[in-house]
Protein backbone atom coordinates (compact mmCIF):
# COMPACT_ATOMS: atom_id res chain seq x y z
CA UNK A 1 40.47 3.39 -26.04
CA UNK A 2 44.13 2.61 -26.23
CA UNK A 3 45.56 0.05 -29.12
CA UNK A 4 47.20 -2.71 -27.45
CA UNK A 5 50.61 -3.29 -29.70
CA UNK A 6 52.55 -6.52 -29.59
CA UNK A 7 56.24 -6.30 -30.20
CA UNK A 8 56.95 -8.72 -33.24
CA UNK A 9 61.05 -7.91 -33.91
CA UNK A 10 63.37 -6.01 -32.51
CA UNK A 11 66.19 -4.34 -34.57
CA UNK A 12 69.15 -2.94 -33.38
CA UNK A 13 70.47 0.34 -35.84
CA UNK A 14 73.28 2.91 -35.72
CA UNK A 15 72.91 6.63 -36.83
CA UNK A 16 75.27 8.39 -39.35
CA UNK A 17 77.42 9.61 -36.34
CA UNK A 18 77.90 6.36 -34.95
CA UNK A 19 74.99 5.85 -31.97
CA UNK A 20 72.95 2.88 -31.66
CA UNK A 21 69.17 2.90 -31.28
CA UNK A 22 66.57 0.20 -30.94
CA UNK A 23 63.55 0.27 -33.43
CA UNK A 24 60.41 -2.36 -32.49
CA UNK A 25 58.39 -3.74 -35.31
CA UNK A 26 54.66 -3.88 -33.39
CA UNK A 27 51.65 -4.96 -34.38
CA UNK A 28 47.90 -4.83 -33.10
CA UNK A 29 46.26 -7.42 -35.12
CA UNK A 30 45.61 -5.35 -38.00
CA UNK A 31 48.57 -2.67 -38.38
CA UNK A 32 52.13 -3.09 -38.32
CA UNK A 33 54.64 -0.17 -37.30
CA UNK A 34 58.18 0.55 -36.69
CA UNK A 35 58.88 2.53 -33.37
CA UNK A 36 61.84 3.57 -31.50
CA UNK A 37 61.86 2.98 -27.30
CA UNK A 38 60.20 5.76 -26.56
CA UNK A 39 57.32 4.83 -28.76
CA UNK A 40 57.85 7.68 -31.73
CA UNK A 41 57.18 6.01 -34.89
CA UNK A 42 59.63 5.29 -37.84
CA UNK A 43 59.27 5.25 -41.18
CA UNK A 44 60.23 2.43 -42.67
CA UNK A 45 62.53 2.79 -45.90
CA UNK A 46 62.47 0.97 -48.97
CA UNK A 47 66.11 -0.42 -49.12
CA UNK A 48 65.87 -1.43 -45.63
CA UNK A 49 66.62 1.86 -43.68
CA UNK A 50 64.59 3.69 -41.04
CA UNK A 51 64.08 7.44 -40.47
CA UNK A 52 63.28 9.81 -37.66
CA UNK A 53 60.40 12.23 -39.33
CA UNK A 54 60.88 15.23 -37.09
CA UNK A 55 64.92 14.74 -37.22
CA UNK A 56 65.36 13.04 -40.46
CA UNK A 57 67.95 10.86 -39.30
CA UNK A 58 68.63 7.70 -40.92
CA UNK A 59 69.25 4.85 -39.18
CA UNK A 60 70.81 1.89 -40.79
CA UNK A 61 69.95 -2.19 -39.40
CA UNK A 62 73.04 -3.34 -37.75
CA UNK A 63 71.39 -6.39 -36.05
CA UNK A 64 67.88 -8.19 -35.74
């Protein structure tokens, strides 16, 4: 069965080179994550930041 996953926020970032990209803060009742569009996950930094695991690019909050 499929988790249903309610978007709670939506932040807009930038990458080191200057792109934007949209990261979703879902949860399902009893998780939260941090996902980009395309529903690959986030991690969510301590000072605020997210990275891409399989690119490790950081993405700094620009907007939410």
């Amino acid at each position: 069965m499929l988790k249903e996953w309610t978007n709670m926020q939506v932040v807009e970032c930038e990458t080191v080179d200057g792109g934007t990209v949209t990261v979703f803060k879902q949860t399902d009742g009893e998780h939260r994550r941090y996902v980009l569009g395309n529903g690959r996950e986030v991690m969510n930094n301590a000072d605020g930041t997210f990275t891409i695991p399989e690119t490790a690019t950081d993405l700094t909050v620009v907007s939410i």
